[in-house]
C-alpha atoms as a PDB file:
ATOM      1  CA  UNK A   1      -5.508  25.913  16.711  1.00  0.00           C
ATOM      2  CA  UNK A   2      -5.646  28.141  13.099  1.00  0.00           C
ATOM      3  CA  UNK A   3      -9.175  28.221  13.235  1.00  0.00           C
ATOM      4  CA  UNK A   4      -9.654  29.644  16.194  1.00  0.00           C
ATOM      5  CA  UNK A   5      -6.561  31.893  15.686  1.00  0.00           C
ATOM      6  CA  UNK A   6      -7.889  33.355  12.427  1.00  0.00           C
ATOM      7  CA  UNK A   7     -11.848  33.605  13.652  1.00  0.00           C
ATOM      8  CA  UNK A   8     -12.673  30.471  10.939  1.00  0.00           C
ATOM      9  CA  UNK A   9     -15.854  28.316  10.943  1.00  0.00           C
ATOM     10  CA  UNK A  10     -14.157  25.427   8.625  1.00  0.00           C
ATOM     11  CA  UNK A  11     -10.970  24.581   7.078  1.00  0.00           C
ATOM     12  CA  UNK A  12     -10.632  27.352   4.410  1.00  0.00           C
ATOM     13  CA  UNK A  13      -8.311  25.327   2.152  1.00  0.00           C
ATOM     14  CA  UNK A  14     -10.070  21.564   2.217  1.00  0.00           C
ATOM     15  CA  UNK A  15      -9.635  19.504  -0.487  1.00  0.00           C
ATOM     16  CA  UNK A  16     -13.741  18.882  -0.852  1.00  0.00           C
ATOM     17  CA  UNK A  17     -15.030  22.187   0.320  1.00  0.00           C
ATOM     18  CA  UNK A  18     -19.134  22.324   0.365  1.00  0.00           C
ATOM     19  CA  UNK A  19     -20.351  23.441  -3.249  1.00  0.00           C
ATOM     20  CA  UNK A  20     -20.879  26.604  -2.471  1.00  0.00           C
ATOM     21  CA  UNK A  21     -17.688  27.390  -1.928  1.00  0.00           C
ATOM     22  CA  UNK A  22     -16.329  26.068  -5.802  1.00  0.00           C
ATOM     23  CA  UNK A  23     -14.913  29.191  -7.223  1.00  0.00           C
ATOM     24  CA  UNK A  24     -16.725  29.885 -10.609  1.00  0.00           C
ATOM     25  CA  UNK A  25     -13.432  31.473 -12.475  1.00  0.00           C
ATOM     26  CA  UNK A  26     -13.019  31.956 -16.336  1.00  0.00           C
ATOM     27  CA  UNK A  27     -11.878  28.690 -16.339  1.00  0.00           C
ATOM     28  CA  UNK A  28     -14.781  26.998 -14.917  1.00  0.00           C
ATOM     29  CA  UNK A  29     -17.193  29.397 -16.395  1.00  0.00           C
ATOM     30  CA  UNK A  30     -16.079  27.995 -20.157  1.00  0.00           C
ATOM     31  CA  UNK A  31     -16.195  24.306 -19.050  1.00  0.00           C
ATOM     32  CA  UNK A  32     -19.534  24.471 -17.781  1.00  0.00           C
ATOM     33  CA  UNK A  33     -20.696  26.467 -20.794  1.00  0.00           C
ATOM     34  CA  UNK A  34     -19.513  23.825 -22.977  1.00  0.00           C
ATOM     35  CA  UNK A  35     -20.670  21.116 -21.175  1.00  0.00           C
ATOM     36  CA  UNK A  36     -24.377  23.033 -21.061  1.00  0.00           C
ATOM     37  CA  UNK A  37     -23.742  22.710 -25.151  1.00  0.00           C
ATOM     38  CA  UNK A  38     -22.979  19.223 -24.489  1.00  0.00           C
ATOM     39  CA  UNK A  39     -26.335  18.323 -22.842  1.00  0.00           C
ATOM     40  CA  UNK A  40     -28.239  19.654 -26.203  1.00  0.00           C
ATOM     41  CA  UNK A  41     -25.853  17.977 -28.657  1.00  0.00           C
ATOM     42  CA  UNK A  42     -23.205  15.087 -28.795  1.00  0.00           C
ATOM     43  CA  UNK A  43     -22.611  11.439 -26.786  1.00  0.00           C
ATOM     44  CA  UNK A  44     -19.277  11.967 -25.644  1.00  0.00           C
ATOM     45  CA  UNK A  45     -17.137  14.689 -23.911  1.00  0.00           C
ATOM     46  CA  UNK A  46     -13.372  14.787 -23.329  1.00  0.00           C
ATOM     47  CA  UNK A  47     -12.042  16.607 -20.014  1.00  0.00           C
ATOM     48  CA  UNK A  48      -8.750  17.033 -19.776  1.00  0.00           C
ATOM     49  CA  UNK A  49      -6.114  18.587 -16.964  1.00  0.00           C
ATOM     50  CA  UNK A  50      -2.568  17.548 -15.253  1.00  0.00           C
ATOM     51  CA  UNK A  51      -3.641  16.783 -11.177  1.00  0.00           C
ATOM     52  CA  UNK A  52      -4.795  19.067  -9.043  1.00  0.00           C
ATOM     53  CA  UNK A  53      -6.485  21.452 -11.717  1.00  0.00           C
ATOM     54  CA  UNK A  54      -9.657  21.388 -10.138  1.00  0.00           C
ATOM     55  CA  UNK A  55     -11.250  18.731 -12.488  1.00  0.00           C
ATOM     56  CA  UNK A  56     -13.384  17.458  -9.980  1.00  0.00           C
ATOM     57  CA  UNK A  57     -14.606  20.743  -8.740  1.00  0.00           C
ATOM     58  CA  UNK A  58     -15.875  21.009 -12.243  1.00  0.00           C
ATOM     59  CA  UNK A  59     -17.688  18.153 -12.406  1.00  0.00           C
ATOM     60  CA  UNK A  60     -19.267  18.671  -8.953  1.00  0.00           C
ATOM     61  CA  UNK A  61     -20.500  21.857  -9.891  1.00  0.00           C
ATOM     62  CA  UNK A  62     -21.819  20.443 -13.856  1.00  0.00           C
ATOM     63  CA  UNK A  63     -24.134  17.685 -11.583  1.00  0.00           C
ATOM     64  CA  UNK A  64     -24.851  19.984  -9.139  1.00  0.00           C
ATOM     65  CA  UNK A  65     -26.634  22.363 -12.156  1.00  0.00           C
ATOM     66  CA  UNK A  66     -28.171  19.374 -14.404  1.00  0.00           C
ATOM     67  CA  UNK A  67     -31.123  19.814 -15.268  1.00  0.00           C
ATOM     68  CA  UNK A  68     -32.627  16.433 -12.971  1.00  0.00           C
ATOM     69  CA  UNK A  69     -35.886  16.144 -14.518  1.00  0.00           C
ATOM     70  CA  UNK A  70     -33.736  15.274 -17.930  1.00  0.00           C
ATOM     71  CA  UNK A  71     -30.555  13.609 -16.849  1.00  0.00           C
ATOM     72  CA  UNK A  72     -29.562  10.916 -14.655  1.00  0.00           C
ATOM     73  CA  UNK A  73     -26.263  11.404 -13.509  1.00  0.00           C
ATOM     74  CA  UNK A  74     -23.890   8.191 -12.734  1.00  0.00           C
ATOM     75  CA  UNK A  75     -20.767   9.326 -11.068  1.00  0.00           C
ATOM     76  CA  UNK A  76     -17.778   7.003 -10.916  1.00  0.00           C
ATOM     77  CA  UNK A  77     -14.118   8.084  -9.561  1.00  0.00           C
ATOM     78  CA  UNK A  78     -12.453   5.250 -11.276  1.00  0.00           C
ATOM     79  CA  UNK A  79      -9.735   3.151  -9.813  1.00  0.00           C
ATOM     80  CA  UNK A  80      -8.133   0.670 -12.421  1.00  0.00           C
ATOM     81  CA  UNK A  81     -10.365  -1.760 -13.473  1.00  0.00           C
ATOM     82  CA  UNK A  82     -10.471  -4.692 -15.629  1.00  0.00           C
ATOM     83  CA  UNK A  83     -13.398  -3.946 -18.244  1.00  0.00           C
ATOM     84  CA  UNK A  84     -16.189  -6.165 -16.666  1.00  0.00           C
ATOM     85  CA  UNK A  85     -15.462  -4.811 -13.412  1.00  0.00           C
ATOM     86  CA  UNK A  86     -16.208  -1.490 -14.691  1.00  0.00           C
ATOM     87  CA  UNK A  87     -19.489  -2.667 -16.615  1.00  0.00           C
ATOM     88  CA  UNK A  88     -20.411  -4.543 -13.298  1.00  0.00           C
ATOM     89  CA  UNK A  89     -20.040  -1.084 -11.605  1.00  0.00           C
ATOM     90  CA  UNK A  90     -21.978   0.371 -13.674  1.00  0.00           C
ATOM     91  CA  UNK A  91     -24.982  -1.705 -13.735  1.00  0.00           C
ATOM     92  CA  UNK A  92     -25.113  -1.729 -10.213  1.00  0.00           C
ATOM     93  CA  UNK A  93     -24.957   2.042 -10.307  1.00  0.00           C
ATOM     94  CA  UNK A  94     -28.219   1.187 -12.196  1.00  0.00           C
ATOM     95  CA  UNK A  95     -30.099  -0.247  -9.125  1.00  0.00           C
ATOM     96  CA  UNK A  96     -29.502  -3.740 -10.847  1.00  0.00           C
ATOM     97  CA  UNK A  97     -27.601  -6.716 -10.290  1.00  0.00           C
ATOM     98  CA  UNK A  98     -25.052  -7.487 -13.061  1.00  0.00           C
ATOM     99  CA  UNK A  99     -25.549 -10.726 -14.809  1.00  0.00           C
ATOM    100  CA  UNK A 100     -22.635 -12.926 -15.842  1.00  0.00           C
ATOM    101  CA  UNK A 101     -20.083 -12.131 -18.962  1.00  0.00           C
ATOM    102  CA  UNK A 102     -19.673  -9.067 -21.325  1.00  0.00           C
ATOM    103  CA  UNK A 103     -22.075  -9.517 -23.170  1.00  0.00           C
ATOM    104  CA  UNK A 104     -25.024  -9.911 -20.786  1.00  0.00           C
ATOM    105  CA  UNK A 105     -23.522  -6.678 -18.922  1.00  0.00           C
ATOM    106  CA  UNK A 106     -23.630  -5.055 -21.868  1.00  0.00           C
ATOM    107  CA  UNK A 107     -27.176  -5.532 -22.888  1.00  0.00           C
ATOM    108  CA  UNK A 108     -28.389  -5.115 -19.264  1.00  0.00           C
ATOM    109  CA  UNK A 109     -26.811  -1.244 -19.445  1.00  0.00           C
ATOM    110  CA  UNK A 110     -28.584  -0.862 -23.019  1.00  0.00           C
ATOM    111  CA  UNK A 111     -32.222  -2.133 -21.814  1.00  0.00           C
ATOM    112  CA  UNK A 112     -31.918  -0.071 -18.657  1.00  0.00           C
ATOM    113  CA  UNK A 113     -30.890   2.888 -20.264  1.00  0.00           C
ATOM    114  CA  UNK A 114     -33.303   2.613 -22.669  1.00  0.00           C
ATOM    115  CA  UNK A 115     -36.080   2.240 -20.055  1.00  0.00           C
ATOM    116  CA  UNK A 116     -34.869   5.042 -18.322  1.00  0.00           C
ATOM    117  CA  UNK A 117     -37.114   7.862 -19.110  1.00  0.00           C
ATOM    118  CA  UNK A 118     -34.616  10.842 -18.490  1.00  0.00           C
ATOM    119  CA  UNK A 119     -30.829  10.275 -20.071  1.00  0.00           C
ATOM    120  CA  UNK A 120     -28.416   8.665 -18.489  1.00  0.00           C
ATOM    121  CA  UNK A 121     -24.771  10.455 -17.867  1.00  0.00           C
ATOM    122  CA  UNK A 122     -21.991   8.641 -17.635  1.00  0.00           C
ATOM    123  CA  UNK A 123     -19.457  10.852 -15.446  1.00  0.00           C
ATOM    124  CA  UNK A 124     -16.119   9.105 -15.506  1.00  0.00           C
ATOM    125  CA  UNK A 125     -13.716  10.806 -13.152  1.00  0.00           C
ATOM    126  CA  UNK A 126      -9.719   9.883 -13.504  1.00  0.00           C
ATOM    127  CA  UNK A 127     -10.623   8.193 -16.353  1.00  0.00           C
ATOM    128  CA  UNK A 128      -6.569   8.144 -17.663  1.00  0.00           C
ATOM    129  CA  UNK A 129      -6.926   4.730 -15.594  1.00  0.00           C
ATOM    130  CA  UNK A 130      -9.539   3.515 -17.559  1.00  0.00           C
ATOM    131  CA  UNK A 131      -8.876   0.263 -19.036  1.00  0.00           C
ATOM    132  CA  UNK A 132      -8.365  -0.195 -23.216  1.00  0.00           C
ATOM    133  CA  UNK A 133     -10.901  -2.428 -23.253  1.00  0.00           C
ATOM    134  CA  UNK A 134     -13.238  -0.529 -21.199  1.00  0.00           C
ATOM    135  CA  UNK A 135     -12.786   2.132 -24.117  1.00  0.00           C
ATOM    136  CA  UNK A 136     -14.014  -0.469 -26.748  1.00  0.00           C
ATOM    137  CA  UNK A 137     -16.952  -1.384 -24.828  1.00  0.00           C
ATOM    138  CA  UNK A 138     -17.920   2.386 -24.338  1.00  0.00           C
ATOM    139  CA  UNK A 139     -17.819   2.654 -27.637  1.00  0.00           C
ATOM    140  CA  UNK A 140     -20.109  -0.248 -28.207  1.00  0.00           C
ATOM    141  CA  UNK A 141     -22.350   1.459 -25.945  1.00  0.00           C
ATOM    142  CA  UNK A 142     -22.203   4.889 -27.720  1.00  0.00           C
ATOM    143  CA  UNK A 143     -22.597   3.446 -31.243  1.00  0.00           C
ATOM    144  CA  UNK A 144     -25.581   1.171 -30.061  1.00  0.00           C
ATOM    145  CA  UNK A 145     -27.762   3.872 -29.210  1.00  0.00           C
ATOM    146  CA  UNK A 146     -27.205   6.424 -31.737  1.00  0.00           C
ATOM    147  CA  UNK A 147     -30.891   6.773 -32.837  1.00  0.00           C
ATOM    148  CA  UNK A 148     -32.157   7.561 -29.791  1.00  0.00           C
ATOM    149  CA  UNK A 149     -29.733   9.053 -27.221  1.00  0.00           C
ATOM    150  CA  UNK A 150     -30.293   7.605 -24.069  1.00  0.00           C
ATOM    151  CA  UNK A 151     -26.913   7.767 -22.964  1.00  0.00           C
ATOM    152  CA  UNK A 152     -24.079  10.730 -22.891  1.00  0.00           C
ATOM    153  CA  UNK A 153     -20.604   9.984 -21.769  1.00  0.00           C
ATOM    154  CA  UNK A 154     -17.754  12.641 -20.306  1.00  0.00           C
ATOM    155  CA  UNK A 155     -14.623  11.086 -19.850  1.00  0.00           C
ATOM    156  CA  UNK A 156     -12.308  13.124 -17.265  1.00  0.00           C
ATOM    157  CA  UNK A 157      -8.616  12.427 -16.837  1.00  0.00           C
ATOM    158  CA  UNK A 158      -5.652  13.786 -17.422  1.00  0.00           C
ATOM    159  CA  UNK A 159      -3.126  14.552 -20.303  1.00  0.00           C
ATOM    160  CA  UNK A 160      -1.905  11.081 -20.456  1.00  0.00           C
ATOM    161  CA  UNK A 161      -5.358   9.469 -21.751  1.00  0.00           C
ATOM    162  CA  UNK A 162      -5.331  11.748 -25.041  1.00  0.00           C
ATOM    163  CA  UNK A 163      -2.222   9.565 -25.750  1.00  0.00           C
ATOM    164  CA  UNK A 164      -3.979   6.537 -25.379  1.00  0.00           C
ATOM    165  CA  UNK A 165      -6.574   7.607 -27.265  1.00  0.00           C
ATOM    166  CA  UNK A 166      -4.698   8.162 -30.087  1.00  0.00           C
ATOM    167  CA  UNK A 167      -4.523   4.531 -30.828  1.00  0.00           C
ATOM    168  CA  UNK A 168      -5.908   3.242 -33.564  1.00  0.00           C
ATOM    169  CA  UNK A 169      -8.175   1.132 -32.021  1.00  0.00           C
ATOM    170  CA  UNK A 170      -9.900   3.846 -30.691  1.00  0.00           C
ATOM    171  CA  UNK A 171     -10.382   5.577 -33.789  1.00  0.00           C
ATOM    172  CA  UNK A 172     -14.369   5.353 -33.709  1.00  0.00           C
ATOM    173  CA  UNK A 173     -14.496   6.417 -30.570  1.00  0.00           C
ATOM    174  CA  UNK A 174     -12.769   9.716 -31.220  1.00  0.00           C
ATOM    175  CA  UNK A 175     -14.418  10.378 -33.957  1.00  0.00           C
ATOM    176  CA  UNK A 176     -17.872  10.199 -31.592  1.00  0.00           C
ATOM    177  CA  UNK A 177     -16.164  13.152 -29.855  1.00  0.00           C
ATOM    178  CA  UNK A 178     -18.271  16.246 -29.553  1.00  0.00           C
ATOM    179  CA  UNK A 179     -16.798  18.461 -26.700  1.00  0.00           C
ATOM    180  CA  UNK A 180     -12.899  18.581 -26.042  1.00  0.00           C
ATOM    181  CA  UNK A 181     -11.584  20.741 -22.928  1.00  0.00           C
ATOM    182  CA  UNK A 182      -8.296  21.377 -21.433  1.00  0.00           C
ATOM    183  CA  UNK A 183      -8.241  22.495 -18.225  1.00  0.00           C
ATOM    184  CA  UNK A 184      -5.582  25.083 -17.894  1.00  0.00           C
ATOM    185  CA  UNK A 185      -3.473  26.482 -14.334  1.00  0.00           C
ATOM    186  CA  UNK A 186      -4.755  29.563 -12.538  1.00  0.00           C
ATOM    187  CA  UNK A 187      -3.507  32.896 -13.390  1.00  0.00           C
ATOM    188  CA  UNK A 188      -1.658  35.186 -10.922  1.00  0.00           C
ATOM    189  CA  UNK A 189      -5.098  37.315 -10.579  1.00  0.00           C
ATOM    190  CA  UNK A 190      -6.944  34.234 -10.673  1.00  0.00           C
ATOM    191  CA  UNK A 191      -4.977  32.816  -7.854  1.00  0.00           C
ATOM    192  CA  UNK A 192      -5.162  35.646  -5.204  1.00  0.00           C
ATOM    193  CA  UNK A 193      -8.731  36.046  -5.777  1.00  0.00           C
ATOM    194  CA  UNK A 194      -9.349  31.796  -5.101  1.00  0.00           C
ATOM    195  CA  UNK A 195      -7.243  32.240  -1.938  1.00  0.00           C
ATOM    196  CA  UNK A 196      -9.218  35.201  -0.948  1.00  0.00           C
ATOM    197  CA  UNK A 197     -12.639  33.666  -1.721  1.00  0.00           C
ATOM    198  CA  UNK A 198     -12.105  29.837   0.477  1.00  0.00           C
ATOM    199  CA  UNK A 199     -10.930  32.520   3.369  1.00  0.00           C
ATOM    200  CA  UNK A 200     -14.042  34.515   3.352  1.00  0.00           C
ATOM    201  CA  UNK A 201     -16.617  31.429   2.731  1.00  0.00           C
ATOM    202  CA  UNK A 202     -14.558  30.161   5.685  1.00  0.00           C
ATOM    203  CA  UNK A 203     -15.821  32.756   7.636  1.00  0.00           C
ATOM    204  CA  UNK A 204     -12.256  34.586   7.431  1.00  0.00           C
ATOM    205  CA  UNK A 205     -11.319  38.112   5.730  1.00  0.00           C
ATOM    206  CA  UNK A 206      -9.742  38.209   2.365  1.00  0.00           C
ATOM    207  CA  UNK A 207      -6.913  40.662   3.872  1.00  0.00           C
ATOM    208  CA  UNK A 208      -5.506  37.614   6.123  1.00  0.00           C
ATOM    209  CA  UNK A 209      -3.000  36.874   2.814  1.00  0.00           C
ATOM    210  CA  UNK A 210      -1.133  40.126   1.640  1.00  0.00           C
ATOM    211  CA  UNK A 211      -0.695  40.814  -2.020  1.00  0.00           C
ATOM    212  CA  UNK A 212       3.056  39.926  -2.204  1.00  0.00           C
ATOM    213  CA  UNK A 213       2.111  36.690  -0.124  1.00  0.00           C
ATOM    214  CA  UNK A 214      -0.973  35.528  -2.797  1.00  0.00           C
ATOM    215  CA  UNK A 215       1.374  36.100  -5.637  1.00  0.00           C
ATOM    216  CA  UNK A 216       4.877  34.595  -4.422  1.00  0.00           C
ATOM    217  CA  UNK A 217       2.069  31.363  -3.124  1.00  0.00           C
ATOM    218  CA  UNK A 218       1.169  31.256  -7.262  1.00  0.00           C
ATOM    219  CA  UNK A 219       4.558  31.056  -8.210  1.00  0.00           C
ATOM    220  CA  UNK A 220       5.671  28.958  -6.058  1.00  0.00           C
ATOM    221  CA  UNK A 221       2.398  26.501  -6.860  1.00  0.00           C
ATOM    222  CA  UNK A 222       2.075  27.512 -10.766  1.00  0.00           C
ATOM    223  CA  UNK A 223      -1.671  28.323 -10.033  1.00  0.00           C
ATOM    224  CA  UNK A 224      -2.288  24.641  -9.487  1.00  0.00           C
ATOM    225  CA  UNK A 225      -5.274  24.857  -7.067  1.00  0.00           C
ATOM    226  CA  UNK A 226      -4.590  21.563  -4.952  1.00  0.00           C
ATOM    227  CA  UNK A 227      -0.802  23.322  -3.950  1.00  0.00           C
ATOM    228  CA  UNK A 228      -2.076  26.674  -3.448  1.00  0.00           C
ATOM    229  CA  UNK A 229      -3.997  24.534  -0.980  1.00  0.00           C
ATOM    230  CA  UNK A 230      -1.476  23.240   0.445  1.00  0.00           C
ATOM    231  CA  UNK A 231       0.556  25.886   0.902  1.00  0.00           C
ATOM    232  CA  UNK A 232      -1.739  28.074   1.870  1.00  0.00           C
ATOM    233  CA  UNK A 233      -2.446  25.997   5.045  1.00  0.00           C
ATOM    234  CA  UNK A 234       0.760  25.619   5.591  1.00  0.00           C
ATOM    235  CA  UNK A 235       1.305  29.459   5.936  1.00  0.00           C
ATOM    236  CA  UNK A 236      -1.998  29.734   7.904  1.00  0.00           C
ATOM    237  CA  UNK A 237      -0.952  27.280  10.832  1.00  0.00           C
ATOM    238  CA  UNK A 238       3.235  28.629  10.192  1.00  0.00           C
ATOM    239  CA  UNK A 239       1.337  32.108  10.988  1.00  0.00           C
ATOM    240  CA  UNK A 240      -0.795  30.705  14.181  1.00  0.00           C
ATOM    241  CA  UNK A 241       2.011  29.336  15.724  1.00  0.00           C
ATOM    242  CA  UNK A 242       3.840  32.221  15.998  1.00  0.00           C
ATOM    243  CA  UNK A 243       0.720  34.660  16.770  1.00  0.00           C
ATOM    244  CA  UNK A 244       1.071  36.170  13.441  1.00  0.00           C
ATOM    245  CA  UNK A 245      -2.451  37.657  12.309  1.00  0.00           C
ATOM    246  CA  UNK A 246      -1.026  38.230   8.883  1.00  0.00           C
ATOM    247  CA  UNK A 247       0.911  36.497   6.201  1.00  0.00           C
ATOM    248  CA  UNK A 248       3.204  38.085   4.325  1.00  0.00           C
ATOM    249  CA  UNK A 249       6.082  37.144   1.618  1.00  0.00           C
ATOM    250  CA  UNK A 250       8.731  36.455   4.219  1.00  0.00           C
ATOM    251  CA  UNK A 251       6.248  34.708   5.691  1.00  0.00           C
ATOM    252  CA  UNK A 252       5.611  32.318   2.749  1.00  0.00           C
ATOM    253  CA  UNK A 253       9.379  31.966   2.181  1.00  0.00           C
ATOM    254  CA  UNK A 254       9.971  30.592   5.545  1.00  0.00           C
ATOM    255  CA  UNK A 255       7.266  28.129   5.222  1.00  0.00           C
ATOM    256  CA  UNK A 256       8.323  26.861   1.466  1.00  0.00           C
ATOM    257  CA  UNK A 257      11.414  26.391   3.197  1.00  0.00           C
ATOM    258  CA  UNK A 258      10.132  23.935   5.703  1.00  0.00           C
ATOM    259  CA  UNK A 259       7.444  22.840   3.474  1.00  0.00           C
ATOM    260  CA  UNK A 260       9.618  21.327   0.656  1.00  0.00           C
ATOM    261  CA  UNK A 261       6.977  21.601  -1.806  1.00  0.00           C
ATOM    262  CA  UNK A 262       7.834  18.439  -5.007  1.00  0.00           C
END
């Protein structure tokens, strides 16, 4: 019923939007400028961000611009796994079939990275789940192939997994560190302009959300870009329901009210 209301082509505020429609904000800009560093020099990089930050988005956007005829990305969204089931995953994310125990999954990833003739990239998204020992074997994997790097790691999570890798038993792998990043909230200016941009590429106007409305939507969301979501489709189909071709502050104070944002 909003779409139609509002003259849009697509959801404006979907939580996997079409690439093209990734906002490229300071933010973004200095991640993917590190992580272009990060292709020239280093093993292992360290993402960092509470939920909802737009981690993700980043690292869509980093495969998206690899250069393909020098990196082979592997992409996993982790769920918690025990640490063969993750080494299984990745082989298989190999083209292979995993052999049986640790160690035999362990050597199959280091003689099929090795044969690979462009570098493999580990991309491990959520990777606060990861499992301890699943850190201990990356780091076997990391240290194995330091001569010749055939394998780069980037480890994406959030805050939580900087804790855990302040154990000691994780010491090495820390130290085999070469890009850290935090990923940081949106700014007031920084907000407006993301809720303008998903209306336009939607095929919407950026005028649809007034000035007082973008900015009350930031503080009520802190600039975290899945609420702004959220609430921003919240006010769009709160606005279509009532014939309302703008949305104003009122009109974002009416819907918080209903919305009962956590």
């Amino acid at each position: 019923m909003f779409l139609a209301h509002f003259a849009l082509n697509a959801h404006p505020f979907a939580e996997k939007p079409p690439i093209e429609w990734l906002q490229r904000d300071p933010r973004i800009e200095q991640a993917l400028a590190r992580l272009k560093f990060f292709e020239q020099q280093g093993a292992l990089a360290l993402i960092l961000g509470q939920t909802g930050l737009g981690k993700s988005s980043l690292l869509r956007l980093f495969i998206h611009e690899l250069p393909h005829n020098r990196y082979r990305p592997l992409y996993l969204h982790l769920t918690p796994l025990r640490a063969n089931a993750f080494l299984r995953l990745m082989v298989t994310k190999l083209g292979e079939k995993p052999r049986m125990g640790k160690d035999r999954l362990l050597l199959q990833i280091l003689e099929r990275v090795k044969q690979n003739e462009k570098c493999t990239l580990l991309i491990v998204d959520e990777a606060h789940l990861i499992d301890p020992d699943t850190l201990t074997d990356l780091r076997l994997l990391i240290s194995s192939i330091d001569e010749e790097v055939s394998l780069k790691i980037v480890l994406c999570g959030q805050d939580n997994l900087k804790e855990v890798l302040k154990r000691a038993s994780h010491a090495d792998l820390v130290q085999r560190i070469a890009l850290r990043f935090a990923l940081h909230a949106l700014s007031k200016e920084q907000s407006g302009a993301y809720i303008d941009n998903r209306m336009i590429q939607a095929g919407g106007t950026a005028k649809t959300f007034e000035s007082e409305a973008k900015n009350l939507i930031h503080e009520y969301t802190g600039g975290v870009p899945r609420q702004i979501n959220n609430v921003a489709m919240a006010c769009l189909i709160n606005a279509a329901s009532r014939s309302l071709k703008k949305i104003d502050d009122a009109l974002v104070n009416e819907t918080m009210s209903e919305f009962n944002l956590p």
